[in-house]
Protein backbone atom coordinates (compact mmCIF):
# COMPACT_ATOMS: atom_id res chain seq x y z
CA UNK A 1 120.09 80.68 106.45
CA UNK A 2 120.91 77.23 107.26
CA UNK A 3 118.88 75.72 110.98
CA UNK A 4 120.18 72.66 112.44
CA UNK A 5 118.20 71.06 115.15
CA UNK A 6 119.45 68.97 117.83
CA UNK A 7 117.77 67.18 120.67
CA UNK A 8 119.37 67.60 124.01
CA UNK A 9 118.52 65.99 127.40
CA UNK A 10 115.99 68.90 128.59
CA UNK A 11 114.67 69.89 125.28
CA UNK A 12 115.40 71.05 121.66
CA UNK A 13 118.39 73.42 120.12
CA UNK A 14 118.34 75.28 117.11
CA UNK A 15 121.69 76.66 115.70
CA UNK A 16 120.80 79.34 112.79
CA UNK A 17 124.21 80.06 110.71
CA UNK A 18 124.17 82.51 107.76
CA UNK A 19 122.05 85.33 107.30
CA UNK A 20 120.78 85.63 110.82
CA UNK A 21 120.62 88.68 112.75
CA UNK A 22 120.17 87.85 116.43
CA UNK A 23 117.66 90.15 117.32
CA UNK A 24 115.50 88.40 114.96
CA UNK A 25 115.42 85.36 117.05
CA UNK A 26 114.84 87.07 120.26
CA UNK A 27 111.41 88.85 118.39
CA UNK A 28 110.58 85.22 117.53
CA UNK A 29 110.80 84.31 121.17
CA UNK A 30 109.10 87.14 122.68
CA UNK A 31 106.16 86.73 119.75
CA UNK A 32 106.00 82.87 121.22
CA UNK A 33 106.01 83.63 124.63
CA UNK A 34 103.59 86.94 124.13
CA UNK A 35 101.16 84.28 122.15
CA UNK A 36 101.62 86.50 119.20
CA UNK A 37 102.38 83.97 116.69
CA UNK A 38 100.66 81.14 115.15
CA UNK A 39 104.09 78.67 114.57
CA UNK A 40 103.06 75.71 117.29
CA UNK A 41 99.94 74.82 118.37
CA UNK A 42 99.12 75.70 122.09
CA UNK A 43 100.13 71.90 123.19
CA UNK A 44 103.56 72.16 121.64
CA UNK A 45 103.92 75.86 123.83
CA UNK A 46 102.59 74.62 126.92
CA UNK A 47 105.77 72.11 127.05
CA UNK A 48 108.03 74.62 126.51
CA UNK A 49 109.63 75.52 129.93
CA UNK A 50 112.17 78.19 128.56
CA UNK A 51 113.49 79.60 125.92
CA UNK A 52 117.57 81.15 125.66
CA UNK A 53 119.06 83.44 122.69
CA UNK A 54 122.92 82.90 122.14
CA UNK A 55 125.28 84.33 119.75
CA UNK A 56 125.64 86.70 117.60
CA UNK A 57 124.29 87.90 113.82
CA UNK A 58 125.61 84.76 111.51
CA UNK A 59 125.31 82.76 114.69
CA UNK A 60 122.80 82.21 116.74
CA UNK A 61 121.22 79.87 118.75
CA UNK A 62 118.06 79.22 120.82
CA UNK A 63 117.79 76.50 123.41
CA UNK A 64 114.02 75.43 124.40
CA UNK A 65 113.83 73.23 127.35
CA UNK A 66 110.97 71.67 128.35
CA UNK A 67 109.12 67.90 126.91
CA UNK A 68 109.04 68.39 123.49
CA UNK A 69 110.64 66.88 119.96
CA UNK A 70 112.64 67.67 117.47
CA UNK A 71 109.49 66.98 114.87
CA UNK A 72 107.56 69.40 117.10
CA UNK A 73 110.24 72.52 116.52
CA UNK A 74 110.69 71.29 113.03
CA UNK A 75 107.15 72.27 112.02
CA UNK A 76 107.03 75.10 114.36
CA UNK A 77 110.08 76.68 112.36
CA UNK A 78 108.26 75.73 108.88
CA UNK A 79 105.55 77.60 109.91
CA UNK A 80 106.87 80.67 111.32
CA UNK A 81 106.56 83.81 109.43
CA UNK A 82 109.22 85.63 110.76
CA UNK A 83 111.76 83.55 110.02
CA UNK A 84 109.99 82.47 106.49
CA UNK A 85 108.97 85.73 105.59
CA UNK A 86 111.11 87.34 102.32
């Protein structure tokens, strides 16, 4: 799975192409917004405004508005077990 991370003017996007199944993205997003996961530290959430699921499986992308960086999601992505998880 390739992720490509852009910034835009009210946050961070993250295009996931490949071997994505969409409803693996919206888990990861309900894990960060049910403060099930471990992938950001608490700062890094508390910036995050929102958080949108688009596409489809071999497409998808999230959009997270709110103050944050592109270095931020970066690590947050890194560190996420569901999406690092074989």
């Amino acid at each position: 799975m390739n992720k490509n991370l852009f910034k835009t003017k009210d946050g961070v996007k993250i295009s996931f192409i490949g071997t994505v199944k969409k409803h693996n993205i919206i888990k990861m997003v309900e894990n960060c917004a049910a403060g099930e996961c471990e992938c950001m530290s608490d700062e890094t959430k508390n910036k995050i405004t929102n958080m949108q699921v688009s596409g489809k499986d071999g497409s998808v992308a999230l959009h997270l508005s709110g103050d944050i960086s592109k270095e931020e999601i970066e690590t947050a992505l890194a560190n996420s077990k569901l999406l690092n998880d074989k």
